[in-house]
Protein backbone atom coordinates (compact mmCIF):
# COMPACT_ATOMS: atom_id res chain seq x y z
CA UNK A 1 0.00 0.00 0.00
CA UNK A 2 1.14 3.02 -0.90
CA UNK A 3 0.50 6.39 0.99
CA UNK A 4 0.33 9.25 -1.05
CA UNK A 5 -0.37 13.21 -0.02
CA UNK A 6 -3.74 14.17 0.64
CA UNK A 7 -3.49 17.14 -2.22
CA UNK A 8 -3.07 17.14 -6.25
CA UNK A 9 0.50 17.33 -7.61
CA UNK A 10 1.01 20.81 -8.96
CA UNK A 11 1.92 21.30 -12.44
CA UNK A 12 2.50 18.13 -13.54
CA UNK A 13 4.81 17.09 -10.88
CA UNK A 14 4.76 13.33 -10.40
CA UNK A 15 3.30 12.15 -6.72
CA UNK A 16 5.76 10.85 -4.24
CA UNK A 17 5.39 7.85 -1.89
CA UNK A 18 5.97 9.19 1.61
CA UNK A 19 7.66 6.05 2.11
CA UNK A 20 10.37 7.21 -0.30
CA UNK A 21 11.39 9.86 2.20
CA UNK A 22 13.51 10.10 5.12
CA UNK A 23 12.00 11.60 7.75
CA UNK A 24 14.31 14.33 7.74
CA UNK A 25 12.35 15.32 4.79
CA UNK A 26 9.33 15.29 6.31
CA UNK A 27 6.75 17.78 8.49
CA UNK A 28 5.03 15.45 11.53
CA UNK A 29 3.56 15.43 14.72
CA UNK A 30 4.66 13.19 17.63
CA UNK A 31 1.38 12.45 20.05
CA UNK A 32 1.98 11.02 23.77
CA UNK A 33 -0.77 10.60 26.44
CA UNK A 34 0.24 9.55 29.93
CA UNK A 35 -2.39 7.44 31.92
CA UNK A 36 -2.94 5.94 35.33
CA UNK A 37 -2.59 2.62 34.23
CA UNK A 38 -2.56 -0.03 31.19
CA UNK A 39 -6.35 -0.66 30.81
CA UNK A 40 -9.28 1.99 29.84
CA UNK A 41 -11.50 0.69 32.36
CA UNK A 42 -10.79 2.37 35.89
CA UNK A 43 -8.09 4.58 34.43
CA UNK A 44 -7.93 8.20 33.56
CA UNK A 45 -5.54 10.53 31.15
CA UNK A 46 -2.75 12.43 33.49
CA UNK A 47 -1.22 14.42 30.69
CA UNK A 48 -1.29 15.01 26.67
CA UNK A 49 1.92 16.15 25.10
CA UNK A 50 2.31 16.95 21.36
CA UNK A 51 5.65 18.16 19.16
CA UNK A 52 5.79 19.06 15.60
CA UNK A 53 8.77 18.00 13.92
CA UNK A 54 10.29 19.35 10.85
CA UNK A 55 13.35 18.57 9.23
CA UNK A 56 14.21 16.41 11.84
CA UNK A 57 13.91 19.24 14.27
CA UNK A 58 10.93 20.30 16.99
CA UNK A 59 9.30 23.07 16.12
CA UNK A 60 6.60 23.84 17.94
CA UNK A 61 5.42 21.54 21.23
CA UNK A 62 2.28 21.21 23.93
CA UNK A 63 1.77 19.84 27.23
CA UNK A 64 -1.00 20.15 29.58
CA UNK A 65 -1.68 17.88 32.72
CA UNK A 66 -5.27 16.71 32.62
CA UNK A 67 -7.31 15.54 36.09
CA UNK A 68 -7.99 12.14 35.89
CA UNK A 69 -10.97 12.09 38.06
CA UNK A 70 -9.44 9.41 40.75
CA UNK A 71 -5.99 9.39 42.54
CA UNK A 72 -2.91 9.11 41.02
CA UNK A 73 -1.00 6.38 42.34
């Protein structure tokens, strides 16, 4: 399967696999969600964090701590 961009190539210009590129090359974002435990059930979100990467740098980031609703153990 190939994934292609979401958007017509401009002017003719062939369409290129984002598999083909390095992700140096590429613009992404980089999710992580920290939790009071493994399962859904009886567990609650403690924090959501989010970076943008491009050209293998961070650009742009954002954090917030989020109440769970039950201790944190």
């Amino acid at each position: 399967m190939e994934i292609l961009p979401p958007f017509p190539a401009q002017d003719g210009a062939p369409r290129v696999s984002v598999r083909a590129l390095p992700l140096s090359a590429l613009t992404y974002a980089v999710v992580d969600v920290e939790t009071t435990g493994l399962t859904p059930h009886g567990n609650g979100i403690t924090e959501i964090c989010c970076g943008r990467v491009s050209s293998g740098k961070v650009v742009d980031h954002f954090s917030t701590l989020v109440n769970p609703g039950r201790p944190i153990p």
